[in-house]
Structure formats: structure tokens, C-alpha cells
C-alpha atoms as a PDB file:
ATOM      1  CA  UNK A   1      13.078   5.048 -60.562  1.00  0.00           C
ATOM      2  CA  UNK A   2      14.611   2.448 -63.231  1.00  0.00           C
ATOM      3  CA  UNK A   3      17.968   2.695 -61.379  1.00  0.00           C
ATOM      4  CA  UNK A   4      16.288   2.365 -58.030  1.00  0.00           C
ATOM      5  CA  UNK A   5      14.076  -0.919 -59.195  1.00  0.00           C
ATOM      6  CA  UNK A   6      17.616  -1.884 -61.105  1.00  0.00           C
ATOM      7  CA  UNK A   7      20.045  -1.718 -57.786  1.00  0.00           C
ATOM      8  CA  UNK A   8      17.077  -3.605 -56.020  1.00  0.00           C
ATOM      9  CA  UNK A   9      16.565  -6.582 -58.597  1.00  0.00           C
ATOM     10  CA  UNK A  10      20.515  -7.422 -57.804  1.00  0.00           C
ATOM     11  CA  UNK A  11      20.091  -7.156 -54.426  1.00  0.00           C
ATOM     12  CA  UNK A  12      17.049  -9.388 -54.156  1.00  0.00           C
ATOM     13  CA  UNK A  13      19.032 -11.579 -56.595  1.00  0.00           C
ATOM     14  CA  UNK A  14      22.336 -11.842 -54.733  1.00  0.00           C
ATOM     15  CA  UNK A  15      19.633 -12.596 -51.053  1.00  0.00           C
ATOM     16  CA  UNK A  16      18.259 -15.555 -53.486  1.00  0.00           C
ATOM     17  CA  UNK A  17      15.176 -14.150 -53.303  1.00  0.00           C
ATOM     18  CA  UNK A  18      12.392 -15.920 -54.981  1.00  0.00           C
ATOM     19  CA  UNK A  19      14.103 -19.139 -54.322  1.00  0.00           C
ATOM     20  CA  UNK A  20      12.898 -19.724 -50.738  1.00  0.00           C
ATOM     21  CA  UNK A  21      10.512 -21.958 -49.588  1.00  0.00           C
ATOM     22  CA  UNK A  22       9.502 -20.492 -46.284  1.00  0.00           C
ATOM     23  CA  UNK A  23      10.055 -17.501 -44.379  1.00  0.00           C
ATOM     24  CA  UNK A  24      10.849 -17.871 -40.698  1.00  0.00           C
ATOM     25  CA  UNK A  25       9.746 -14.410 -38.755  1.00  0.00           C
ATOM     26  CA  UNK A  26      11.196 -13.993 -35.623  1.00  0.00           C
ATOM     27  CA  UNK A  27      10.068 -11.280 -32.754  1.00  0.00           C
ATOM     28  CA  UNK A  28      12.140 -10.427 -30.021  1.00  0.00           C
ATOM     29  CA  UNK A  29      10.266  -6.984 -29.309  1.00  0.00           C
ATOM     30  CA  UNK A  30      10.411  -5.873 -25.707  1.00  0.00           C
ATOM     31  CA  UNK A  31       7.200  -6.518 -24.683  1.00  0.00           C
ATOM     32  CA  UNK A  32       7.126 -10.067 -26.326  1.00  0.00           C
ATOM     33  CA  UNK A  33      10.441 -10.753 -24.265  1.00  0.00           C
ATOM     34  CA  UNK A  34       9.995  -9.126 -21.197  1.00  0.00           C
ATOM     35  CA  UNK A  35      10.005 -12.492 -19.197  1.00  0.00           C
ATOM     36  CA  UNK A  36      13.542 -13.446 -20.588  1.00  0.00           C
ATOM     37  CA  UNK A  37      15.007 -10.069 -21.594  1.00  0.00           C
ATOM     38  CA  UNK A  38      17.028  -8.312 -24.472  1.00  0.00           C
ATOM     39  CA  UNK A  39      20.121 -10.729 -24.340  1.00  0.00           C
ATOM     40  CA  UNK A  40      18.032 -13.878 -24.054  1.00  0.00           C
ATOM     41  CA  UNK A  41      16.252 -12.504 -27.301  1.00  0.00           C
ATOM     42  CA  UNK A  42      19.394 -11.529 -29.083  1.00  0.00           C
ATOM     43  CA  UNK A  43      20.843 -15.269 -28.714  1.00  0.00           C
ATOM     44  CA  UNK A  44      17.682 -16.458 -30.042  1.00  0.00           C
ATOM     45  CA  UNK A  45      18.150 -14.350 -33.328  1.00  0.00           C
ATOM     46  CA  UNK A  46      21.721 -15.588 -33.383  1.00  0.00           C
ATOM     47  CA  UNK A  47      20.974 -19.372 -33.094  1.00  0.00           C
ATOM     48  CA  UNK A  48      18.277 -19.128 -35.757  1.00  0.00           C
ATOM     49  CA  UNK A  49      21.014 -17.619 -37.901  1.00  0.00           C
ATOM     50  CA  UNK A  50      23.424 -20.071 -37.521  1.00  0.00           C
ATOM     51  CA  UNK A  51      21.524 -23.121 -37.840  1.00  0.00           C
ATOM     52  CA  UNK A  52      20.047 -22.357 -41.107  1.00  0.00           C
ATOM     53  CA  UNK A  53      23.649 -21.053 -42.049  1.00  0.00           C
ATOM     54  CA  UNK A  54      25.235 -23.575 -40.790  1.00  0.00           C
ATOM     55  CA  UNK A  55      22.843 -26.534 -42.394  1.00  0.00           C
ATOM     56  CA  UNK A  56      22.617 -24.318 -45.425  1.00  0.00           C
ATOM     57  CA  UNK A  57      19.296 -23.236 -45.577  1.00  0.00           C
ATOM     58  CA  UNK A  58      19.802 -19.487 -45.665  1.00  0.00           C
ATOM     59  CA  UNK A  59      21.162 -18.081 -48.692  1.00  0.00           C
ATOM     60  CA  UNK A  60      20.297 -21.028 -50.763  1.00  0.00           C
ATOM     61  CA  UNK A  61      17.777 -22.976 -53.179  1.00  0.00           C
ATOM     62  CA  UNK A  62      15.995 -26.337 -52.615  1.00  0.00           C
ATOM     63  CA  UNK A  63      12.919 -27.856 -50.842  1.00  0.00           C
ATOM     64  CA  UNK A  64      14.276 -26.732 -47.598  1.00  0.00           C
ATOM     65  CA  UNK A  65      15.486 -22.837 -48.588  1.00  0.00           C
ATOM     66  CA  UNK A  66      14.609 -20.516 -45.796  1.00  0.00           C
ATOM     67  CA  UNK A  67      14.623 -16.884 -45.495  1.00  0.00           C
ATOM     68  CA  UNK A  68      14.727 -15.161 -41.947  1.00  0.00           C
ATOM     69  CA  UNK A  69      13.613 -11.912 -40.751  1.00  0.00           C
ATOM     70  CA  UNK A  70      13.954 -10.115 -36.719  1.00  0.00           C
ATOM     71  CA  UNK A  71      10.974  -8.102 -36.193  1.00  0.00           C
ATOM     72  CA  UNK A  72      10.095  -6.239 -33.061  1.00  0.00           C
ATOM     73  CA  UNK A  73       6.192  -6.712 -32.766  1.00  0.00           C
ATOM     74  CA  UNK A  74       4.161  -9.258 -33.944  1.00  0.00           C
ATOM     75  CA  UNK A  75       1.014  -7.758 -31.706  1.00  0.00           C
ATOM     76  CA  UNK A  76       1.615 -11.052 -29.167  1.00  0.00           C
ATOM     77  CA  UNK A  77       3.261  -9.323 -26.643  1.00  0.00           C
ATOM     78  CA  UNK A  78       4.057 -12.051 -24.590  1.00  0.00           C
ATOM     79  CA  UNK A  79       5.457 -15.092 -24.170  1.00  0.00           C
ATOM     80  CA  UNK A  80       8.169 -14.795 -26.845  1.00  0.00           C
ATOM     81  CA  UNK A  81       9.890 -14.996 -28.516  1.00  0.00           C
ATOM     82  CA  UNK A  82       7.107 -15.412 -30.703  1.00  0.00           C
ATOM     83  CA  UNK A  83       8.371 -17.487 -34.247  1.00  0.00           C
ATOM     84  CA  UNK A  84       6.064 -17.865 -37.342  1.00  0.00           C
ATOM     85  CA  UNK A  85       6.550 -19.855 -40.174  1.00  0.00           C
ATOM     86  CA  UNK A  86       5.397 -18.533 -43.880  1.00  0.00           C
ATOM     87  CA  UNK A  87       3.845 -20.244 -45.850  1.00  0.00           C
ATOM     88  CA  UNK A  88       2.441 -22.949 -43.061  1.00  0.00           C
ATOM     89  CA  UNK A  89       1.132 -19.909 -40.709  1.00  0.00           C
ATOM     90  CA  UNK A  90       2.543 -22.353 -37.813  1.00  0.00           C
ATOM     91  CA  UNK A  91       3.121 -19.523 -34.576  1.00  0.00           C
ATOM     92  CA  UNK A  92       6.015 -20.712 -31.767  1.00  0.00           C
ATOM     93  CA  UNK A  93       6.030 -19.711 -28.055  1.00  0.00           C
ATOM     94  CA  UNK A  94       9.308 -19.161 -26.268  1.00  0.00           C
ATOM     95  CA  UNK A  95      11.306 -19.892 -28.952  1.00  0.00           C
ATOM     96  CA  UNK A  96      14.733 -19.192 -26.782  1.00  0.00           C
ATOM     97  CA  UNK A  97      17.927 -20.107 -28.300  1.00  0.00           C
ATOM     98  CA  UNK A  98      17.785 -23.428 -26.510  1.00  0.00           C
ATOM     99  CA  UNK A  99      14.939 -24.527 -28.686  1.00  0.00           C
ATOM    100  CA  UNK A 100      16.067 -23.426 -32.303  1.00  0.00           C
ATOM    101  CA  UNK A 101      18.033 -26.482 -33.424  1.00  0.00           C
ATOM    102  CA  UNK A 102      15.237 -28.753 -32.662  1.00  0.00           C
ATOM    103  CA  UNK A 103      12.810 -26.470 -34.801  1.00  0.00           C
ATOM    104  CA  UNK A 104      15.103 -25.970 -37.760  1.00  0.00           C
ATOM    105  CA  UNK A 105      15.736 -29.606 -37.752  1.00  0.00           C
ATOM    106  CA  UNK A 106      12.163 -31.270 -36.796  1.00  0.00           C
ATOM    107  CA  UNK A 107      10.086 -28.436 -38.549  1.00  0.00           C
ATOM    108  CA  UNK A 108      12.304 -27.151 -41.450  1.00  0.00           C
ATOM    109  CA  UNK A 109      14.313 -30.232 -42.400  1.00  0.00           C
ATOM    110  CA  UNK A 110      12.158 -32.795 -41.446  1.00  0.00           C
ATOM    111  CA  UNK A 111       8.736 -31.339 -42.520  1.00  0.00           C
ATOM    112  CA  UNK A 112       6.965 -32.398 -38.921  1.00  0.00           C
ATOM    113  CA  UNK A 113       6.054 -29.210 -36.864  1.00  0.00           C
ATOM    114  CA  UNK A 114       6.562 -29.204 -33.069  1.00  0.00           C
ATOM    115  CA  UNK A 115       2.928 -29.655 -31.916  1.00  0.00           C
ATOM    116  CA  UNK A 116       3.663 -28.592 -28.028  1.00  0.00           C
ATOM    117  CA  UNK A 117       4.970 -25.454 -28.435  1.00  0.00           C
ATOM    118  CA  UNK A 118       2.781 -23.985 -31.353  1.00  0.00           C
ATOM    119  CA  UNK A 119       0.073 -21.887 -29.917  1.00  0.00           C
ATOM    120  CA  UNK A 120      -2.210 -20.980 -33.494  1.00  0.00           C
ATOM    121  CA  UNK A 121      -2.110 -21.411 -36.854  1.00  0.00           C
ATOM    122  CA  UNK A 122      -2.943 -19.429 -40.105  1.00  0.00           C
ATOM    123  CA  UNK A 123      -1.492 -21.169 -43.176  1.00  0.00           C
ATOM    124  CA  UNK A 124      -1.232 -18.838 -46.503  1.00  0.00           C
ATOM    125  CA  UNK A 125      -2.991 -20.047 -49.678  1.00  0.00           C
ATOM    126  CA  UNK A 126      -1.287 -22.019 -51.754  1.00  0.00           C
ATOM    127  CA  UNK A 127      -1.961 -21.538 -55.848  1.00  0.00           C
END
């Protein structure tokens, strides 16, 4: 169990975990992305990976330090893909790949959530 917790320690330390500032869920399940399908899903997953790569916000420390996880349900099941943002609780509609670069740059660069596209909210507590 010691070598198990050990091996996981370095990998949580080489993902920069504990360093991140918010974690960006995104869901492009089958039922959530029926309307658009499996492709239009996919490239949605892809841009969200390279804009934070690309304006260094995965993989990295700072105000802005983002970690990103694909899920397949969020229990929405429609009109995805569904994207929530941790610790905010801020929940995106149809958050296609065309959409992305505006949210990483208005939302998690700029601080100002898009309003018109968020459908609820449940922030986390803060301590």
C-alpha cells in the first residue's frame, strides 16, 4: 500500500496537482450530445485542451492554473456539451468547440463568466 500511495504522490506531483485553481469538467456523454454527435463532442474536448495548453494553463501554477477532466455523464442529458467550472459551480450549455476560446479567455483568464450561456450555478465553499 506504501508503494501504491508512493507511485501516486509522483504522479499527482508531475500533473501539478494541488497547484490548480479550478477544475474545468467537461461531458460529452451520448445522451448529453445527441443533438451534435460523437465528433462534434470530441473537437470540443480537443479545443478545451489546447487552449489551456496553448495559453498555459494546464500543467501549470498561478492564479489562472486549470485542471481538465472528459466525463461521460453529468445527469444533464441534454443540451451539451455540458461544462462546469470547480470551484465557482458555474454550469455551460453547448459548449461546442466553437465556443471554448471565448470561455477560457473571458471566464478563466479574465475572471468574468459568460452570463448567456450558463444555465445554474452551485459554487463550492470556500475556507
Amino acid at each position: 500500500m506504501a508503494e501504491t500511495n508512493e507511485k501516486m504522490s509522483a504522479i499527482a506531483d508531475k500533473l501539478l496537482i494541488g497547484h490548480f485553481h479550478r477544475h474545468v469538467f467537461l461531458c460529452v456523454g451520448d445522451s448529453c450530445c445527441a443533438a451534435i454527435g460523437k465528433e462534434s463532442a470530441q473537437a470540443a474536448w480537443d479545443k478545451l485542451k489546447g487552449e489551456l495548453k496553448d495559453r498555459e494553463l494546464s500543467l501549470a501554477a498561478g492564479p489562472t492554473a486549470c485542471y481538465r477532466t472528459k466525463v461521460g455523464c453529468m445527469r444533464i442529458c441534454t443540451g451539451g456539451p455540458i461544462l462546469v467550472v470547480y470551484p465557482e459551480g458555474t454550469w455551460y450549455a453547448g459548449m461546442t468547440a466553437d465556443r471554448i476560446p471565448r470561455f477560457v479567455q473571458e471566464h478563466l483568464i479574465d475572471g468574468k463568466p459568460i452570463e448567456e450561456w450558463i444555465f445554474a450555478r452551485n459554487p463550492l465553499p470556500r475556507s
